[in-house]
PDB file of N, CA and C in Angstrom:
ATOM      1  N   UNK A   1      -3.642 -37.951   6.597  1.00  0.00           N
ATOM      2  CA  UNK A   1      -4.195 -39.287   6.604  1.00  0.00           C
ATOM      3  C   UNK A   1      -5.282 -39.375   7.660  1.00  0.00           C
ATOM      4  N   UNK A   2      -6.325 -40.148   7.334  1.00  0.00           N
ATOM      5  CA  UNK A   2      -7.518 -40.284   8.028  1.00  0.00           C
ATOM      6  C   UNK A   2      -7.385 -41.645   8.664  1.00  0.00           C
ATOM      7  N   UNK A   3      -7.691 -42.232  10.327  1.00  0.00           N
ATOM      8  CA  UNK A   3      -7.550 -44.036  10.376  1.00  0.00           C
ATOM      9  C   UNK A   3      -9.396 -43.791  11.036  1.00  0.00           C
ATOM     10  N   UNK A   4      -9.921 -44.920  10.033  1.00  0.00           N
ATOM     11  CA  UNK A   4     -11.620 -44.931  10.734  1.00  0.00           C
ATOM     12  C   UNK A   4     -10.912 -46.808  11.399  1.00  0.00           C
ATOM     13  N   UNK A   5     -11.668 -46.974  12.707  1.00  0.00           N
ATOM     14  CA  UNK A   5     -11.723 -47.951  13.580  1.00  0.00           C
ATOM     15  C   UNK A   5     -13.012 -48.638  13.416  1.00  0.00           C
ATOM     16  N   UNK A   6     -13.540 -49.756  12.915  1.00  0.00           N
ATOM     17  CA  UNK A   6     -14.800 -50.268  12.873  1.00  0.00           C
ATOM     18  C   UNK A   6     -14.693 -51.355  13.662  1.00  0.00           C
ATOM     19  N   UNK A   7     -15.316 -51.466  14.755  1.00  0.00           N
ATOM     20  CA  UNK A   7     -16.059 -52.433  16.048  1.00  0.00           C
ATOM     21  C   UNK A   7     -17.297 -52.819  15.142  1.00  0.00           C
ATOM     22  N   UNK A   8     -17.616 -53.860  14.533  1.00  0.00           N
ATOM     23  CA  UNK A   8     -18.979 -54.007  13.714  1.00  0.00           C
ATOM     24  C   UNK A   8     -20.175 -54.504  14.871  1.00  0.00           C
ATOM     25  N   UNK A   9     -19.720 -55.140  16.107  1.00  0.00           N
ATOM     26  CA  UNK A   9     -20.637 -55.784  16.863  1.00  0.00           C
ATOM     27  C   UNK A   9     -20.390 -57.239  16.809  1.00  0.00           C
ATOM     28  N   UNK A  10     -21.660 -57.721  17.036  1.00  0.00           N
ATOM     29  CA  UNK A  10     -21.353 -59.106  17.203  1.00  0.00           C
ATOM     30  C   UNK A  10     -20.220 -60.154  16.502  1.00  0.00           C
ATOM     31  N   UNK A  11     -20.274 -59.722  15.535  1.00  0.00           N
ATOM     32  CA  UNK A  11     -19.267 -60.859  14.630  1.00  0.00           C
ATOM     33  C   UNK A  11     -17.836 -60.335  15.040  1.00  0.00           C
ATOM     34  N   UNK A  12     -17.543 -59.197  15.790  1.00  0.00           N
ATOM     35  CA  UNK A  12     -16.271 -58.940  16.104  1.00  0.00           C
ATOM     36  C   UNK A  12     -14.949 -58.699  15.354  1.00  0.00           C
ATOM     37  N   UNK A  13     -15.325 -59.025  13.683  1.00  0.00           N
ATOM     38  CA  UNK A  13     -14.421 -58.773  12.730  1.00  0.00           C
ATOM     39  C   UNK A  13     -13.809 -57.262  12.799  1.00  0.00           C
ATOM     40  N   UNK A  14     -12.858 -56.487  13.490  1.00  0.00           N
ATOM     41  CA  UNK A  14     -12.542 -55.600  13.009  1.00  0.00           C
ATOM     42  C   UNK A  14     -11.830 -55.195  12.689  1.00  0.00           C
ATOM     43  N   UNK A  15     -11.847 -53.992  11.655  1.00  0.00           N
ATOM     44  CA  UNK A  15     -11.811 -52.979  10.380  1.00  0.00           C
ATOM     45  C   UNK A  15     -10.982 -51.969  10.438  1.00  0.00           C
ATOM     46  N   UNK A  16     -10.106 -52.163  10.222  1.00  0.00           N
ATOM     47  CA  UNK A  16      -8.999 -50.716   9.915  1.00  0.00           C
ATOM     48  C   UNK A  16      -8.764 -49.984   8.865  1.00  0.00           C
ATOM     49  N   UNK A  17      -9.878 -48.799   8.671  1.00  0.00           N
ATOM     50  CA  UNK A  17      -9.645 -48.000   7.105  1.00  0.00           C
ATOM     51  C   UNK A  17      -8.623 -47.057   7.253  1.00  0.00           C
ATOM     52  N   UNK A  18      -7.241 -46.491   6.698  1.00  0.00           N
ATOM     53  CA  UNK A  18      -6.630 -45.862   6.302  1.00  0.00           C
ATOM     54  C   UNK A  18      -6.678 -45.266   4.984  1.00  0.00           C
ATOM     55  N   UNK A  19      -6.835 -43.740   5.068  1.00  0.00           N
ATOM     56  CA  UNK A  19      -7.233 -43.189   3.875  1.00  0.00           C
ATOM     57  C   UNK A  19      -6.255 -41.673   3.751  1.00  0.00           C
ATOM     58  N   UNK A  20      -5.895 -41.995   2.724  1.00  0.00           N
ATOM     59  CA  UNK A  20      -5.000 -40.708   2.327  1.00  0.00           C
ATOM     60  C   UNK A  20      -5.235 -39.771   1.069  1.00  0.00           C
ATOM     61  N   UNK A  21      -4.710 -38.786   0.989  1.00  0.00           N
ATOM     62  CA  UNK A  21      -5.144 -37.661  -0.101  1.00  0.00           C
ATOM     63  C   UNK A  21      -4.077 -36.940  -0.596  1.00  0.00           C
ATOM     64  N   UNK A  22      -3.777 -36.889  -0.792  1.00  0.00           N
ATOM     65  CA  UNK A  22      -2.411 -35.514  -1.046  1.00  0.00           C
ATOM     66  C   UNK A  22      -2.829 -34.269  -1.717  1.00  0.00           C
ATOM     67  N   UNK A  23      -3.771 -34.984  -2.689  1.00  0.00           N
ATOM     68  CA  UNK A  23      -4.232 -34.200  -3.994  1.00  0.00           C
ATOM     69  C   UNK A  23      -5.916 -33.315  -3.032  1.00  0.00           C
ATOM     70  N   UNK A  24      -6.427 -34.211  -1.944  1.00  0.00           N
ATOM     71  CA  UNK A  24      -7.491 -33.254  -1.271  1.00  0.00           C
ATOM     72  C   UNK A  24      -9.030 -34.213  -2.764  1.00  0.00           C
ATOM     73  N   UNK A  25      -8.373 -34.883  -3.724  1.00  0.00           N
ATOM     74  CA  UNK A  25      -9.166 -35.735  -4.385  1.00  0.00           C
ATOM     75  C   UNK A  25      -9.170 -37.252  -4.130  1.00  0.00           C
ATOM     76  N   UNK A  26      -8.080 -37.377  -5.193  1.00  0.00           N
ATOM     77  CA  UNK A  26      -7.891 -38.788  -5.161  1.00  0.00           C
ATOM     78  C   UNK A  26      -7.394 -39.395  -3.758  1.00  0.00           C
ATOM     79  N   UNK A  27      -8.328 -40.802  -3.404  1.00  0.00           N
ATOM     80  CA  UNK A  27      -8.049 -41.176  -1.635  1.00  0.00           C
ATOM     81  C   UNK A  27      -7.433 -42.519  -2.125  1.00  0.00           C
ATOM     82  N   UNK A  28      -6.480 -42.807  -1.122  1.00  0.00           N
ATOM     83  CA  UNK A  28      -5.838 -43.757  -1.615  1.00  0.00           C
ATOM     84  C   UNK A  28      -6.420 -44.327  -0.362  1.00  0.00           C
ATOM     85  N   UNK A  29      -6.702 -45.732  -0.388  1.00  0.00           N
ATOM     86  CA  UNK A  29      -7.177 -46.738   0.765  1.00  0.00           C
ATOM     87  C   UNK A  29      -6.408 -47.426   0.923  1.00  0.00           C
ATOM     88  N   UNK A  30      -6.061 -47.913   2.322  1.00  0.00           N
ATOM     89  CA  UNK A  30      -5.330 -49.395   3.005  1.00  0.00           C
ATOM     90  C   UNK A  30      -6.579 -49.554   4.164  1.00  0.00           C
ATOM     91  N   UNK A  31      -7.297 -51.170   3.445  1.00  0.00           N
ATOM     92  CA  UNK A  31      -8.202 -51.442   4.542  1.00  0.00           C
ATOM     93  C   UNK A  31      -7.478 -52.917   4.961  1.00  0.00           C
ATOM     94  N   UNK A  32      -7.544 -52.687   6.159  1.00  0.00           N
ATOM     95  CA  UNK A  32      -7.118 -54.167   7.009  1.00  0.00           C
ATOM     96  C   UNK A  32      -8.288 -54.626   8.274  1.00  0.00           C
ATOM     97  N   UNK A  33      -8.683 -55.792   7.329  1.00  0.00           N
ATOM     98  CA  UNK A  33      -9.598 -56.609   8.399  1.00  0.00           C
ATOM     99  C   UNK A  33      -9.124 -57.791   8.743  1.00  0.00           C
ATOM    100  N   UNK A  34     -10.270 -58.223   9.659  1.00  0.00           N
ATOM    101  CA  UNK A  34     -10.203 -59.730  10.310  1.00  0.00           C
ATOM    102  C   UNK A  34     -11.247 -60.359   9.614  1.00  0.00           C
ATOM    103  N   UNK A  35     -12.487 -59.633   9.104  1.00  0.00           N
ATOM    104  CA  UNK A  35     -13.430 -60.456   8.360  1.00  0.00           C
ATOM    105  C   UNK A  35     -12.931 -60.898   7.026  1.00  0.00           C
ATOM    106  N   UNK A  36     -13.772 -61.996   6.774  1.00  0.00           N
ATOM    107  CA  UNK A  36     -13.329 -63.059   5.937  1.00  0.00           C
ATOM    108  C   UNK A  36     -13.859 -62.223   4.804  1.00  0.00           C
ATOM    109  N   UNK A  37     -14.877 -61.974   4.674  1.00  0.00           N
ATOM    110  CA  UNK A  37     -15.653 -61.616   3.477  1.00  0.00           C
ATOM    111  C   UNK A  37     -15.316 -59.964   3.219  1.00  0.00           C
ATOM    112  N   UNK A  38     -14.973 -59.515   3.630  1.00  0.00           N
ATOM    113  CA  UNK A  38     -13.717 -58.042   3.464  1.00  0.00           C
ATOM    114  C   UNK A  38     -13.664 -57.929   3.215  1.00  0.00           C
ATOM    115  N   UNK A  39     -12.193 -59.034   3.348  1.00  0.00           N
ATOM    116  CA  UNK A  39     -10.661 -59.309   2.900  1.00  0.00           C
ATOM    117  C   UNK A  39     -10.100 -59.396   1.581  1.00  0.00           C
ATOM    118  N   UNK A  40     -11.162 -59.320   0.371  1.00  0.00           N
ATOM    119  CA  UNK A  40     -10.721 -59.430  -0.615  1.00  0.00           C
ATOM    120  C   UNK A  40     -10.476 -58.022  -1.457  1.00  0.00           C
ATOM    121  N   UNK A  41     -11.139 -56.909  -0.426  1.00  0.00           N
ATOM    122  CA  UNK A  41     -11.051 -55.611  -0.582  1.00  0.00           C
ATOM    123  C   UNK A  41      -9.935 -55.285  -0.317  1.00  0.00           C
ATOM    124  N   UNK A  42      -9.114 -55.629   0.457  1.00  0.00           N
ATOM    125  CA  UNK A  42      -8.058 -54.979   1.146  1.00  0.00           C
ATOM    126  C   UNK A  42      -7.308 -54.652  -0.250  1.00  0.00           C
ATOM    127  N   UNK A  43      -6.932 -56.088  -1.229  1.00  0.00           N
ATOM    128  CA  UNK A  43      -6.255 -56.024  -2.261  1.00  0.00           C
ATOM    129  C   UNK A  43      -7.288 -55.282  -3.658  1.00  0.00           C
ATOM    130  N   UNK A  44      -8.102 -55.316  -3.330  1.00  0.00           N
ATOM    131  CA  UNK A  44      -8.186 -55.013  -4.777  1.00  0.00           C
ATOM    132  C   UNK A  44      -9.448 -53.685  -4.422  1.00  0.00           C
ATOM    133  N   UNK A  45      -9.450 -52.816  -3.673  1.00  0.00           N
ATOM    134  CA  UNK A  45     -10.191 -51.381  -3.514  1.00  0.00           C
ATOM    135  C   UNK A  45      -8.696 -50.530  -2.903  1.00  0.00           C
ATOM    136  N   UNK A  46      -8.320 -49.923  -3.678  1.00  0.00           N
ATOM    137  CA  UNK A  46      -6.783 -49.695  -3.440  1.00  0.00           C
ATOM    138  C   UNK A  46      -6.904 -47.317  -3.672  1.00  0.00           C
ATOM    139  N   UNK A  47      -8.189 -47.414  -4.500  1.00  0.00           N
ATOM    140  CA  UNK A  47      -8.162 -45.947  -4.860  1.00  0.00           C
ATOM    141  C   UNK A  47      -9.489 -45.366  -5.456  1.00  0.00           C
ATOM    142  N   UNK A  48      -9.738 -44.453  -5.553  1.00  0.00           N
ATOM    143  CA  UNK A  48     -11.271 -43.644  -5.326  1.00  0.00           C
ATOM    144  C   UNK A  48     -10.843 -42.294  -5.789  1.00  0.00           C
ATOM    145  N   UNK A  49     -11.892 -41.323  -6.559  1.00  0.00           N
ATOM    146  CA  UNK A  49     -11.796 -40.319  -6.528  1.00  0.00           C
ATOM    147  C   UNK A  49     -13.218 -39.768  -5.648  1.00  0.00           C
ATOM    148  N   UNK A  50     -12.363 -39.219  -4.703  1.00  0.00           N
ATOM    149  CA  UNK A  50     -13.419 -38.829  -3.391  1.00  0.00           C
ATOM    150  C   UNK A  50     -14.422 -37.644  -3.815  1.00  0.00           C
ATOM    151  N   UNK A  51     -14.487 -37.079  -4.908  1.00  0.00           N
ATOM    152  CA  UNK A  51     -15.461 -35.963  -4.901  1.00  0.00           C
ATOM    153  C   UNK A  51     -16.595 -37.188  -5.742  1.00  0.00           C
ATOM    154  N   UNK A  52     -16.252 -37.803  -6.327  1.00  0.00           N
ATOM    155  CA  UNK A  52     -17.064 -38.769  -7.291  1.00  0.00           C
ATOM    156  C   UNK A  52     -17.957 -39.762  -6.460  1.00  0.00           C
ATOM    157  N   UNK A  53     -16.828 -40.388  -5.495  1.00  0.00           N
ATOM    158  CA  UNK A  53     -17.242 -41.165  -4.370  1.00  0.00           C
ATOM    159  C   UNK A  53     -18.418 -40.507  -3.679  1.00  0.00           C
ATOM    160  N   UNK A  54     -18.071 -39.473  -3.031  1.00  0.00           N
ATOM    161  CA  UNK A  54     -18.965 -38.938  -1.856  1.00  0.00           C
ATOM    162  C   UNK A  54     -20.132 -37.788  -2.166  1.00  0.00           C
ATOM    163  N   UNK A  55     -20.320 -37.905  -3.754  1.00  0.00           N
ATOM    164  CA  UNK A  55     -21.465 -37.135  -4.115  1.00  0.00           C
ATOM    165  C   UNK A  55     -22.236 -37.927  -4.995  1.00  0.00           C
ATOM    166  N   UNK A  56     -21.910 -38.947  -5.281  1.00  0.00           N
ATOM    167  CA  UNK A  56     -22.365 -40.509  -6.093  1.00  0.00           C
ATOM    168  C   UNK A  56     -23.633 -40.776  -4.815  1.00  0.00           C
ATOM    169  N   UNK A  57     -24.539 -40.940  -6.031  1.00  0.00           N
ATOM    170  CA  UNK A  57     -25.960 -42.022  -4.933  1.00  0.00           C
ATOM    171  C   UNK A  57     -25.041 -43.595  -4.929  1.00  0.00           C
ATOM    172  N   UNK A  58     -25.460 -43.482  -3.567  1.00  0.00           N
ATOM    173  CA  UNK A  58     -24.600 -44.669  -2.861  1.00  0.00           C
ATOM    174  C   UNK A  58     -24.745 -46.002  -3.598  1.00  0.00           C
ATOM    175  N   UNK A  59     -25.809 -46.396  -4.826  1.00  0.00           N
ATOM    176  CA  UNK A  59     -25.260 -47.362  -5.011  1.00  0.00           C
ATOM    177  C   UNK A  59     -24.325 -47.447  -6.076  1.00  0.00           C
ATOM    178  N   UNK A  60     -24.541 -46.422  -6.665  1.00  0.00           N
ATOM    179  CA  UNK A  60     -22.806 -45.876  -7.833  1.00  0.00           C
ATOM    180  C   UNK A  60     -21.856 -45.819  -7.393  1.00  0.00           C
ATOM    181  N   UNK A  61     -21.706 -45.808  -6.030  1.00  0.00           N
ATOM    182  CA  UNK A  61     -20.133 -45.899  -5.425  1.00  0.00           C
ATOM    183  C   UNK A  61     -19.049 -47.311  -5.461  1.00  0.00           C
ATOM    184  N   UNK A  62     -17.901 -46.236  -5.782  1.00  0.00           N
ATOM    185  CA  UNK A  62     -17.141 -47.879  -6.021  1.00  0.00           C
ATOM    186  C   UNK A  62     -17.110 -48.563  -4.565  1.00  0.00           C
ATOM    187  N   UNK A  63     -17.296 -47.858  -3.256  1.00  0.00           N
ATOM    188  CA  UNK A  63     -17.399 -48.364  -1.805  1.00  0.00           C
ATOM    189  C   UNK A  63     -18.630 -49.767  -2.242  1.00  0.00           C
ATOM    190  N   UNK A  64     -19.960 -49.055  -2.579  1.00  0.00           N
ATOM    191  CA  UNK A  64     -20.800 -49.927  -2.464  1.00  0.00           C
ATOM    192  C   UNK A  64     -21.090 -50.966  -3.459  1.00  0.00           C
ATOM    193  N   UNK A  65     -20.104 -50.850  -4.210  1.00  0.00           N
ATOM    194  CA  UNK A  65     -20.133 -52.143  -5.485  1.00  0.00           C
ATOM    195  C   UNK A  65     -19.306 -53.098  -4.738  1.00  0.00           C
ATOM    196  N   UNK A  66     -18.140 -52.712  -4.094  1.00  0.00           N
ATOM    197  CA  UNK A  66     -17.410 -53.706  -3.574  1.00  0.00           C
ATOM    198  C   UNK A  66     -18.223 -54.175  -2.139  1.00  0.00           C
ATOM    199  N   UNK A  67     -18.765 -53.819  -1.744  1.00  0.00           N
ATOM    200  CA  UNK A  67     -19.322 -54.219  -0.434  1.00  0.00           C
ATOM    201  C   UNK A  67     -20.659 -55.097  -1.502  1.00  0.00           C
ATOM    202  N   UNK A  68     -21.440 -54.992  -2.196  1.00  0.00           N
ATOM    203  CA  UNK A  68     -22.130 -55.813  -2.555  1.00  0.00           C
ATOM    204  C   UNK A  68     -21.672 -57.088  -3.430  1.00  0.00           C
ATOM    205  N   UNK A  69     -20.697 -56.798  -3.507  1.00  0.00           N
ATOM    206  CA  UNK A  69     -19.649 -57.727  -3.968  1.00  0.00           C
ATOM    207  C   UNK A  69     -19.187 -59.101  -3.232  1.00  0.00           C
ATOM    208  N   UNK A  70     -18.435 -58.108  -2.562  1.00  0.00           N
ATOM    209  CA  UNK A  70     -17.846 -59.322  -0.970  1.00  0.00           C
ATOM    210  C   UNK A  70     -18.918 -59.037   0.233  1.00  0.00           C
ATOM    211  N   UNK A  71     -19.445 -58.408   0.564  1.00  0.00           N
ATOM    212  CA  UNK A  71     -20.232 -58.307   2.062  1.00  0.00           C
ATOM    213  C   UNK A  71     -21.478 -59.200   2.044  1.00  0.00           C
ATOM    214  N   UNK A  72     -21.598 -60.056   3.087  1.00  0.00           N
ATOM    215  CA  UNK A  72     -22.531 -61.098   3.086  1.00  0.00           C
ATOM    216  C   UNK A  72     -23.726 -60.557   3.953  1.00  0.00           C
ATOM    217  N   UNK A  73     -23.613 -59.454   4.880  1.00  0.00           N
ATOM    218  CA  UNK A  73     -24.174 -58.944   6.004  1.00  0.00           C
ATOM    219  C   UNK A  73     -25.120 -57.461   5.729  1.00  0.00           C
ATOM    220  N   UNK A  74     -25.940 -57.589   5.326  1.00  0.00           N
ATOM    221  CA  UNK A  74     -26.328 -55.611   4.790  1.00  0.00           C
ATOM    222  C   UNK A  74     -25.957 -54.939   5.784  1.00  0.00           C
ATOM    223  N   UNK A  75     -25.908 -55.283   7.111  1.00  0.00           N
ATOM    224  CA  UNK A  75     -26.022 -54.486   8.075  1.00  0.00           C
ATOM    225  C   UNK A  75     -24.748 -53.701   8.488  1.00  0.00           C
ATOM    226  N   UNK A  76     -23.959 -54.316   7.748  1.00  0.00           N
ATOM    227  CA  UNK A  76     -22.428 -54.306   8.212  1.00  0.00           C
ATOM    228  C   UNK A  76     -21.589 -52.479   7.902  1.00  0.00           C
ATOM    229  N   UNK A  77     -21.372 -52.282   8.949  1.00  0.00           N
ATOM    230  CA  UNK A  77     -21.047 -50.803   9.092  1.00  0.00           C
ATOM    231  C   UNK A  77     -19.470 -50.457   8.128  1.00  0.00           C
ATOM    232  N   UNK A  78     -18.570 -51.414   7.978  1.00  0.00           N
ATOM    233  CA  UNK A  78     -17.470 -51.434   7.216  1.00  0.00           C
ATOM    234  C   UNK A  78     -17.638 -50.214   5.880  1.00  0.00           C
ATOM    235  N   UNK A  79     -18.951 -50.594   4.759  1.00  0.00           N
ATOM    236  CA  UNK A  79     -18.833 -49.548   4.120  1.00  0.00           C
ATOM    237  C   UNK A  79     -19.100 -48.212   4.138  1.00  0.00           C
ATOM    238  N   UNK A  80     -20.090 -47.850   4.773  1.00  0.00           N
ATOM    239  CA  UNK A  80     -20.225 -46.707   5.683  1.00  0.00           C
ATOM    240  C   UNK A  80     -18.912 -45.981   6.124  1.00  0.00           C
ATOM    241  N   UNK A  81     -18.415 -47.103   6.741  1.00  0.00           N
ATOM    242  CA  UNK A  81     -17.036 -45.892   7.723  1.00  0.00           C
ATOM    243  C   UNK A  81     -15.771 -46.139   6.041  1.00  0.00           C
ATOM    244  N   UNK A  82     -15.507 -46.385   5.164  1.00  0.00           N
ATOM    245  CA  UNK A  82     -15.297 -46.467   4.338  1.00  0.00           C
ATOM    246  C   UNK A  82     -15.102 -45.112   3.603  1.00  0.00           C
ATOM    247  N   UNK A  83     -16.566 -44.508   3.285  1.00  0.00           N
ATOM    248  CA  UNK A  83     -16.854 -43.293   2.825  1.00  0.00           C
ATOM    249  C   UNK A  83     -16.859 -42.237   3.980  1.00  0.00           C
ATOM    250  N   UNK A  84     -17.090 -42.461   5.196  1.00  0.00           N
ATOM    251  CA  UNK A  84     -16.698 -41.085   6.094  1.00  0.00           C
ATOM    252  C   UNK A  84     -15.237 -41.049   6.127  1.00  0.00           C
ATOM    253  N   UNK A  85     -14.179 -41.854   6.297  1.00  0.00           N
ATOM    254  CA  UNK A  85     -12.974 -42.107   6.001  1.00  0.00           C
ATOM    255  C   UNK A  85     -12.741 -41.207   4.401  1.00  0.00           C
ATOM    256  N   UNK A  86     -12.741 -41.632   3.240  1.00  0.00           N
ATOM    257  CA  UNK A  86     -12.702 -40.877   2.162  1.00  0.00           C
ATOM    258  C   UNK A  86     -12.848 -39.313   2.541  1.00  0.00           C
ATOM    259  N   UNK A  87     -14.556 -39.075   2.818  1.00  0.00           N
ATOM    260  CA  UNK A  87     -14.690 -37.537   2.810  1.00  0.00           C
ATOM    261  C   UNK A  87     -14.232 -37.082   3.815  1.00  0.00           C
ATOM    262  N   UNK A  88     -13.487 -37.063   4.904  1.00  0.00           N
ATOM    263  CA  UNK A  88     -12.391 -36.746   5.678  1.00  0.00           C
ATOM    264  C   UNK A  88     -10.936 -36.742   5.039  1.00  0.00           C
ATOM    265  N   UNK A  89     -10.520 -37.694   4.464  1.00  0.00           N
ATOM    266  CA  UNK A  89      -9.680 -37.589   3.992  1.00  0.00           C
ATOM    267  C   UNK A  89      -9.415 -36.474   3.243  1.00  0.00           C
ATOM    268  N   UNK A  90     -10.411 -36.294   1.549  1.00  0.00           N
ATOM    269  CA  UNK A  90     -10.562 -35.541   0.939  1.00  0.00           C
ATOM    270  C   UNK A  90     -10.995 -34.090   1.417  1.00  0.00           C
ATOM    271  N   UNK A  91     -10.987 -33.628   2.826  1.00  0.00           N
ATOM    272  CA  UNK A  91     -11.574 -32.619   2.888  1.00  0.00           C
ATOM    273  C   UNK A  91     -13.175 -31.974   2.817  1.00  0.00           C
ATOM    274  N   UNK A  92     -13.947 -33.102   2.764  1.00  0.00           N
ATOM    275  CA  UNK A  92     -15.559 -33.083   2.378  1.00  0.00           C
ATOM    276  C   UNK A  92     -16.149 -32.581   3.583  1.00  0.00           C
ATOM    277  N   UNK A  93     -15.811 -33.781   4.662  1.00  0.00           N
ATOM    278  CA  UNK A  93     -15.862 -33.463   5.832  1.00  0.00           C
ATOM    279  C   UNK A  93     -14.988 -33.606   7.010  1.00  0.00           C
ATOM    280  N   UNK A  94     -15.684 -32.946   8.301  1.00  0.00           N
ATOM    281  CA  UNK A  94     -14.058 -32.870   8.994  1.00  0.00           C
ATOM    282  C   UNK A  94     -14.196 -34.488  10.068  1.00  0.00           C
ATOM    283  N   UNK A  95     -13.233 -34.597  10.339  1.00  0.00           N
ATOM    284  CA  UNK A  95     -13.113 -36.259  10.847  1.00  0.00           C
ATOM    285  C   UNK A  95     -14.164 -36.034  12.580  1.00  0.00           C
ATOM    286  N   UNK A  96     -15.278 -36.759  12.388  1.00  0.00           N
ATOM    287  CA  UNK A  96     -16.032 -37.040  13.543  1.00  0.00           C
ATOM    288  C   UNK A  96     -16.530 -38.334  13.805  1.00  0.00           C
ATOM    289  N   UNK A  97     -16.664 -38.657  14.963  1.00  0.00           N
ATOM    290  CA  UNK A  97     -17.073 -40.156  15.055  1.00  0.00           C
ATOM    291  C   UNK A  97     -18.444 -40.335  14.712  1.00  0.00           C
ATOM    292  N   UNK A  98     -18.948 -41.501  14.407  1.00  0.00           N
ATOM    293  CA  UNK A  98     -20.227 -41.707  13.986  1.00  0.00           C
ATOM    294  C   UNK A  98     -20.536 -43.224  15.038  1.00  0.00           C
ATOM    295  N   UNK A  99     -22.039 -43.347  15.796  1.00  0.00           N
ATOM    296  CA  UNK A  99     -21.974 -44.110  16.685  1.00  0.00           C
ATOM    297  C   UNK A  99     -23.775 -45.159  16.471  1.00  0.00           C
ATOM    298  N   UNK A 100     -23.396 -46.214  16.146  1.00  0.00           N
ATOM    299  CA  UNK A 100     -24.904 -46.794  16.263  1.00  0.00           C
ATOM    300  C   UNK A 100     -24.443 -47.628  17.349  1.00  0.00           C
ATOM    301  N   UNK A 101     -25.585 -47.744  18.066  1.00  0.00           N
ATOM    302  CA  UNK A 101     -25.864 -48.230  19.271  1.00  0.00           C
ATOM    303  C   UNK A 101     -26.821 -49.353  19.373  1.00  0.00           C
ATOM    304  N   UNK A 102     -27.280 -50.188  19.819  1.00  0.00           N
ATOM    305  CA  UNK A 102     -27.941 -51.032  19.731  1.00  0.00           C
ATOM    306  C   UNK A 102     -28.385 -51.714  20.854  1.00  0.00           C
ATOM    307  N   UNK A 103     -29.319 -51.665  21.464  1.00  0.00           N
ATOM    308  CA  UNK A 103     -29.997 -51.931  22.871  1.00  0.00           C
ATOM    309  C   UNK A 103     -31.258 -52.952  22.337  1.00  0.00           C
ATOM    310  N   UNK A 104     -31.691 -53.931  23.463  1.00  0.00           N
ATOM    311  CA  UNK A 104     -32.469 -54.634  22.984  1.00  0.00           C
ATOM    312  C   UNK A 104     -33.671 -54.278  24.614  1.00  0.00           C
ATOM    313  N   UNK A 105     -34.730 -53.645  24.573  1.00  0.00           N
ATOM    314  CA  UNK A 105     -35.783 -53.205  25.476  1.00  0.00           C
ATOM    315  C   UNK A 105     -36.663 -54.032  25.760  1.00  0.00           C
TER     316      UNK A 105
END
């Protein structure tokens, strides 16, 4: 099992992806947020086939149908860590953190 942690920034909603595999394909998801506009993922993005997922142009992904779905924010890092979650899970890739930063100069 893979857990991705999403801190989104300002809006402070955060994101708990849990992602599992058994099969090294199929990822089974448990996402638990605080954001409102999510939240409707939690229940109903429940499973993925991760080789499909994570070699799909991103807007064929079932990640990014549901985020254009419910996500009000483009900016919002939730689906992103979504799919690094998956291809970790699945074995695609190996679990590393990923970090945007944001400074104002």
């Amino acid at each position: 099992m893979v857990e991705v942690t999403v801190n989104p920034g300002i809006c402070g909603f955060k994101t708990v992806i849990k992602v599992n595999s058994e099969d090294m394909q199929t990822a089974a998801l448990d996402i638990c947020t605080e954001c409102p506009n999510i939240k409707p993922m939690e229940e109903e993005f429940k499973e993925v086939d991760g080789y499909e997922e994570c070699f799909a142009k991103i807007f064929d992904t079932e990640t990014y149908k549901y985020a254009n779905k419910y996500c009000r924010h483009n900016a919002c890092p939730v689906p992103s860590a979504i799919l690094k979650g998956i291809e970790a899970a699945c074995g695609l890739a190996l679990p590393k953190d990923a970090e945007i930063k944001t400074e104002k100069l």
